[in-house]
C-alpha atoms as a PDB file:
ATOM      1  CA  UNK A   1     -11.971 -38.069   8.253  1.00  0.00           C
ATOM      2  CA  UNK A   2     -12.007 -35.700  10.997  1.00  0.00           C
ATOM      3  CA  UNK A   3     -11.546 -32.029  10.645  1.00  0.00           C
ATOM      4  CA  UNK A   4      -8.558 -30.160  12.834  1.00  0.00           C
ATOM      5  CA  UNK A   5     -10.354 -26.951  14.994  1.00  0.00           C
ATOM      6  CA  UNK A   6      -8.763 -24.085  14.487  1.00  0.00           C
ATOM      7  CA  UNK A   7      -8.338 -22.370  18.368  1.00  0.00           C
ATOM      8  CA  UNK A   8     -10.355 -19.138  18.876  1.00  0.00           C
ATOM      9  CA  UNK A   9      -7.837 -16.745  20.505  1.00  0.00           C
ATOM     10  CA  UNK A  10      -6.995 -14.875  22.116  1.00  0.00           C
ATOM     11  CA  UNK A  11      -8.611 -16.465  25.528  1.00  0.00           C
ATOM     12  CA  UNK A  12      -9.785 -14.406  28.656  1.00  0.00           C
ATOM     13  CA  UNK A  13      -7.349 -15.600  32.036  1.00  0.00           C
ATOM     14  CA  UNK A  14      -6.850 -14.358  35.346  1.00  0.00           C
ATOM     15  CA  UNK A  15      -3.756 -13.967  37.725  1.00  0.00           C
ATOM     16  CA  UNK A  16      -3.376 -12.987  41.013  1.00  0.00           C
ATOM     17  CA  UNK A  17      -0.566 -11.215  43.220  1.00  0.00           C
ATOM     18  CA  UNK A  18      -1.797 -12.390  46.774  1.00  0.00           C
ATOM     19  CA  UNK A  19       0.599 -10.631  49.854  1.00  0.00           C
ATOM     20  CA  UNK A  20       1.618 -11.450  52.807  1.00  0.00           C
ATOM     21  CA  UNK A  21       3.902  -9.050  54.750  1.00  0.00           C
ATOM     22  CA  UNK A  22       6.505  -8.805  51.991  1.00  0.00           C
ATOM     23  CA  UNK A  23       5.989 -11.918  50.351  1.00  0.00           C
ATOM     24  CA  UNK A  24       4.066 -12.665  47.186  1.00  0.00           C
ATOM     25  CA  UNK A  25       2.185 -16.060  46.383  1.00  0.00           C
ATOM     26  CA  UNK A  26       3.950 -17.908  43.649  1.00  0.00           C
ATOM     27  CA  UNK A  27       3.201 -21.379  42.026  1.00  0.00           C
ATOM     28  CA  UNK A  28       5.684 -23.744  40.190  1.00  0.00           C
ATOM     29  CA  UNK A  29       3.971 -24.662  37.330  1.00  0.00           C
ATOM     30  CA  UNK A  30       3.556 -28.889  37.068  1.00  0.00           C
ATOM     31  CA  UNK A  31       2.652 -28.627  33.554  1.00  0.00           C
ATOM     32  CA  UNK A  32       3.123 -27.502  29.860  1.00  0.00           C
ATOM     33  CA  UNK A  33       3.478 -24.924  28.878  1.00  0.00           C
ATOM     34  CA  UNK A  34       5.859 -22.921  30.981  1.00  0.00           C
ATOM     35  CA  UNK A  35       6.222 -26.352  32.920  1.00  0.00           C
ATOM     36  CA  UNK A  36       9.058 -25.852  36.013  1.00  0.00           C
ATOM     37  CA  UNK A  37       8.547 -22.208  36.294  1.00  0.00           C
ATOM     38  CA  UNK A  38       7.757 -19.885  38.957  1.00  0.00           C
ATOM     39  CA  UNK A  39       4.339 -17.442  37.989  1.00  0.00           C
ATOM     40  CA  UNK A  40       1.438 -16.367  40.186  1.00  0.00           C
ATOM     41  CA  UNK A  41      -1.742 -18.391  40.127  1.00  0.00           C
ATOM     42  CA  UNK A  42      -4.252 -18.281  37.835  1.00  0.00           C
ATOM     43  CA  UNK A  43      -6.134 -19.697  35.227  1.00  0.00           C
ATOM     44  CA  UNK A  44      -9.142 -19.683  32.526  1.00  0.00           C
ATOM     45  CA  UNK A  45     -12.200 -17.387  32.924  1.00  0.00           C
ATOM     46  CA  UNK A  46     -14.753 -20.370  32.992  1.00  0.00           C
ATOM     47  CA  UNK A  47     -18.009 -18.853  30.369  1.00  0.00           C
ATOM     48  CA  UNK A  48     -20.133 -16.875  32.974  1.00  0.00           C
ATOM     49  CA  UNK A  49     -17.492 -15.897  35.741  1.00  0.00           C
ATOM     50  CA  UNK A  50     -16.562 -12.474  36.154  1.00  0.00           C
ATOM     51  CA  UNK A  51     -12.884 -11.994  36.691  1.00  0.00           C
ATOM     52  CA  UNK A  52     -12.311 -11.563  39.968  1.00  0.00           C
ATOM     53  CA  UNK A  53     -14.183 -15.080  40.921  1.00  0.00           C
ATOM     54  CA  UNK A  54     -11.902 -16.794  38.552  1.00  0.00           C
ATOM     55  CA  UNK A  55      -9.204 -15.235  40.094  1.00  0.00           C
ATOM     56  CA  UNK A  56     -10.182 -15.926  43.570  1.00  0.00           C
ATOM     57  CA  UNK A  57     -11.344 -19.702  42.179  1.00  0.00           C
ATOM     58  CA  UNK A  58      -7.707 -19.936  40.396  1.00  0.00           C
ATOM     59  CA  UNK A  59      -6.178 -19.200  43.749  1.00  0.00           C
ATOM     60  CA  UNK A  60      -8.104 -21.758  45.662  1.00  0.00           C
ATOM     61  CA  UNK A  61      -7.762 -24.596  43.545  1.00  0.00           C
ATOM     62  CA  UNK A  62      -4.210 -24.341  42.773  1.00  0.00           C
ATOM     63  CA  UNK A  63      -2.822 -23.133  46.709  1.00  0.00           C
ATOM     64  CA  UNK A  64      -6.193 -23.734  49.096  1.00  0.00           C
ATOM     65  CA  UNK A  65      -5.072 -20.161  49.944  1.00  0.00           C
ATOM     66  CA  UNK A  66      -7.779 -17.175  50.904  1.00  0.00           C
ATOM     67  CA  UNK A  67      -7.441 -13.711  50.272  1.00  0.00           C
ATOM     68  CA  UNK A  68      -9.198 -10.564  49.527  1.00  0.00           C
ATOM     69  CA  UNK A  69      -8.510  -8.676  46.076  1.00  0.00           C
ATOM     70  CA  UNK A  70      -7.855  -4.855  46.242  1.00  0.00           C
ATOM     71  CA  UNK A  71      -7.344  -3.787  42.668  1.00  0.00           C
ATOM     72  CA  UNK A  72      -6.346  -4.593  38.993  1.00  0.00           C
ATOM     73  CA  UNK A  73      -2.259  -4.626  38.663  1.00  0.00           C
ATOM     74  CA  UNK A  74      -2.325  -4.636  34.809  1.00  0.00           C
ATOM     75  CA  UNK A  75      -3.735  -6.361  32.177  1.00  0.00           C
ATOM     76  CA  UNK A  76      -0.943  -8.675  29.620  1.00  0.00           C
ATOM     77  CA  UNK A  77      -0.869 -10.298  26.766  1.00  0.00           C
ATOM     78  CA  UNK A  78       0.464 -13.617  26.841  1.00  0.00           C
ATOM     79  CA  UNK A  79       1.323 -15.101  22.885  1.00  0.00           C
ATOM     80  CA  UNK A  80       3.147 -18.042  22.152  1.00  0.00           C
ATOM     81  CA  UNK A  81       4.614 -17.911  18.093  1.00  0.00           C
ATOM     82  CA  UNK A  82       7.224 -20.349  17.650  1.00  0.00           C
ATOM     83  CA  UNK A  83       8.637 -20.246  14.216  1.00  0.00           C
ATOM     84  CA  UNK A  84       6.165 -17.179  13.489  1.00  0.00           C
ATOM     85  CA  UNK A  85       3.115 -19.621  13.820  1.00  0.00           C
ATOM     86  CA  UNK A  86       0.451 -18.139  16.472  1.00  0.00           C
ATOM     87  CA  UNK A  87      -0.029 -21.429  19.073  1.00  0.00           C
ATOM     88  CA  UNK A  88      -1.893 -19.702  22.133  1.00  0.00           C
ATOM     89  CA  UNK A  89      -2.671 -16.104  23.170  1.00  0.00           C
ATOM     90  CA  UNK A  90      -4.000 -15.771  26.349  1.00  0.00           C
ATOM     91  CA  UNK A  91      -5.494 -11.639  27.534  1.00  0.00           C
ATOM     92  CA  UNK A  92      -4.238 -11.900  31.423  1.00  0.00           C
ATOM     93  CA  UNK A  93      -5.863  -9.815  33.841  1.00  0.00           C
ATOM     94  CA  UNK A  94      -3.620  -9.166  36.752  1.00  0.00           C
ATOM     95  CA  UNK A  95      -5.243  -9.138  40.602  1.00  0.00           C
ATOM     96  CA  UNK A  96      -3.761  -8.233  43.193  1.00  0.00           C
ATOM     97  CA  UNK A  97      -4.601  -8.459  47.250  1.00  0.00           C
ATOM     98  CA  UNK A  98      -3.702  -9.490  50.592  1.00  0.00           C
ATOM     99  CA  UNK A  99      -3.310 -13.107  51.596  1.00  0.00           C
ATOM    100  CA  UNK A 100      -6.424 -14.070  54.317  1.00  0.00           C
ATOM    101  CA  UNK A 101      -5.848 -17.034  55.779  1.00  0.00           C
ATOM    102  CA  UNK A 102      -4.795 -20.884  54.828  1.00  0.00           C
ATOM    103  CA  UNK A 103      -0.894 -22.012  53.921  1.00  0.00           C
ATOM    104  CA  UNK A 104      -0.054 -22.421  50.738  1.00  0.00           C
ATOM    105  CA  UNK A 105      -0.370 -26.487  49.431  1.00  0.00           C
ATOM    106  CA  UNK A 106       0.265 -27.080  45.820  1.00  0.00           C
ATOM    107  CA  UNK A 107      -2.953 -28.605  43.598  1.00  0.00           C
ATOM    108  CA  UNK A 108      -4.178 -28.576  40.487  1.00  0.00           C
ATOM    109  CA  UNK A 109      -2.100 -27.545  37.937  1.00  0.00           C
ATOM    110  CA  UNK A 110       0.548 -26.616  40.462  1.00  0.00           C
ATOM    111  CA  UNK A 111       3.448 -28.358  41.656  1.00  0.00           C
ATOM    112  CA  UNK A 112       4.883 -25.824  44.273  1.00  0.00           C
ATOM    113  CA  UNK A 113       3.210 -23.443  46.124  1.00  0.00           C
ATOM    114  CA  UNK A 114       5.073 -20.673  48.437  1.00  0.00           C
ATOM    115  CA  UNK A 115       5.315 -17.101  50.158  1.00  0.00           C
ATOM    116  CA  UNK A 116       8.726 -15.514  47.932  1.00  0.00           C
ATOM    117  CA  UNK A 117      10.240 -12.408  49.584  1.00  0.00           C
ATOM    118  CA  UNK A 118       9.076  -9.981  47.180  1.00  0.00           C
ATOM    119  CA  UNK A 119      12.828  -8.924  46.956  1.00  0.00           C
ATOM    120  CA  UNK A 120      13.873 -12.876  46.153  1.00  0.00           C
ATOM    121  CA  UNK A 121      11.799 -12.836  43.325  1.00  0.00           C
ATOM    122  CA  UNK A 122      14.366 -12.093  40.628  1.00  0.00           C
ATOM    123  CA  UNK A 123      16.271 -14.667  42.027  1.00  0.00           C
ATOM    124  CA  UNK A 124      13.777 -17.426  40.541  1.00  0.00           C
ATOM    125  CA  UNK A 125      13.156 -18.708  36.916  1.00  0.00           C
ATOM    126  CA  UNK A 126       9.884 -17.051  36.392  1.00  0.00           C
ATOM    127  CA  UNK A 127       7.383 -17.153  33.324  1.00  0.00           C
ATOM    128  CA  UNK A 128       7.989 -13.824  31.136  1.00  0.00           C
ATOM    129  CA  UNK A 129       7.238 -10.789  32.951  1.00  0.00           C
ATOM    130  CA  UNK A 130       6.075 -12.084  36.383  1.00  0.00           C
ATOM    131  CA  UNK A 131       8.769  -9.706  37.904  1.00  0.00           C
ATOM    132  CA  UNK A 132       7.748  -6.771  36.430  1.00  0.00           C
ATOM    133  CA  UNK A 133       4.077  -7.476  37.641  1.00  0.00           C
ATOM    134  CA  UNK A 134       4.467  -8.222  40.741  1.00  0.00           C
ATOM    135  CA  UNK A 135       6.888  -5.066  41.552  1.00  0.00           C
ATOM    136  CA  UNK A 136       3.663  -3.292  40.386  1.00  0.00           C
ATOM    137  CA  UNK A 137       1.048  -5.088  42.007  1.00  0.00           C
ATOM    138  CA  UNK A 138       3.647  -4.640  45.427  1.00  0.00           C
ATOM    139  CA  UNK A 139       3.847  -0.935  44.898  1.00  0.00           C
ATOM    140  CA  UNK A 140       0.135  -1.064  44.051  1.00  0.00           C
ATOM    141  CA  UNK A 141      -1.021  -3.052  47.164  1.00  0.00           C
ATOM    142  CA  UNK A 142       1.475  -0.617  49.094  1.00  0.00           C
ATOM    143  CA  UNK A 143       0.262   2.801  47.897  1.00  0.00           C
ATOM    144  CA  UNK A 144       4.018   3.832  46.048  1.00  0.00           C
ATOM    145  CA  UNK A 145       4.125   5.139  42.844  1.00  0.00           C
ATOM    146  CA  UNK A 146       4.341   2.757  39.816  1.00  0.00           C
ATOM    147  CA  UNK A 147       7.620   3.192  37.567  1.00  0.00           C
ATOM    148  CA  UNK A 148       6.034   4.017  33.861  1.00  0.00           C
END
């Protein structure tokens, strides 16, 4: 009989708010959970990596985009509880920077990649909170003040 491992959480990942003029990165997730919705790349810390590599890695492998990070946006917490039952908590450390080169070409984990009008963004079915994020990664990135 095998024994059931109980999940160590909550897990270290990595997102990242890359710009370009004034359009964010996005990804449409291609699988559970959160399949079909819009969110900003990322992924696991792999055992070793500091952060901003996974980041940086995360953003490679799921767009084949380059960019430059320029700060820390914020740092969520990610917790999935149906029925009052903890499934998955993920700590999320939120990048953000300015696109360098390369277009955007879903992989991975990704099945959409694009540039979103910063302003369109709302306009999308997004994972919880990506809007909020990247308005403060924007204002971030663009030296405004950040709404408490």
């Amino acid at each position: 009989m095998a024994t059931q491992q109980v999940p160590t959480w909550p897990r270290c990942g990595v997102s990242v708010a890359i710009f370009r003029n004034d359009a964010v990165l996005l990804i449409k997730r291609g699988k559970p959970p959160l399949k079909g919705l819009w969110s900003l790349p990322g992924g696991h810390v792999e055992p070793g990596e500091r952060a901003r590599e996974a980041a940086l890695r995360e953003l490679a492998e799921e767009t084949g985009v380059a960019a430059r990070i320029d700060g820390l946006a914020d740092v969520i917490d990610v917790l999935q509880a149906p029925d009052g039952v903890l499934v998955s908590h993920y700590v999320i450390a939120v990048f953000y920077g300015r696109w360098l080169g390369g277009e955007p070409i879903a992989a991975s984990d990704a099945a959409d990649a694009r540039f979103v009008r910063v302003q369109d963004v709302v306009n999308l079915s997004t994972t919880d909170g990506a809007p909020k994020v990247i308005t403060t990664a924007w204002r971030l990135a663009n030296a405004l003040p950040v709404a408490p």
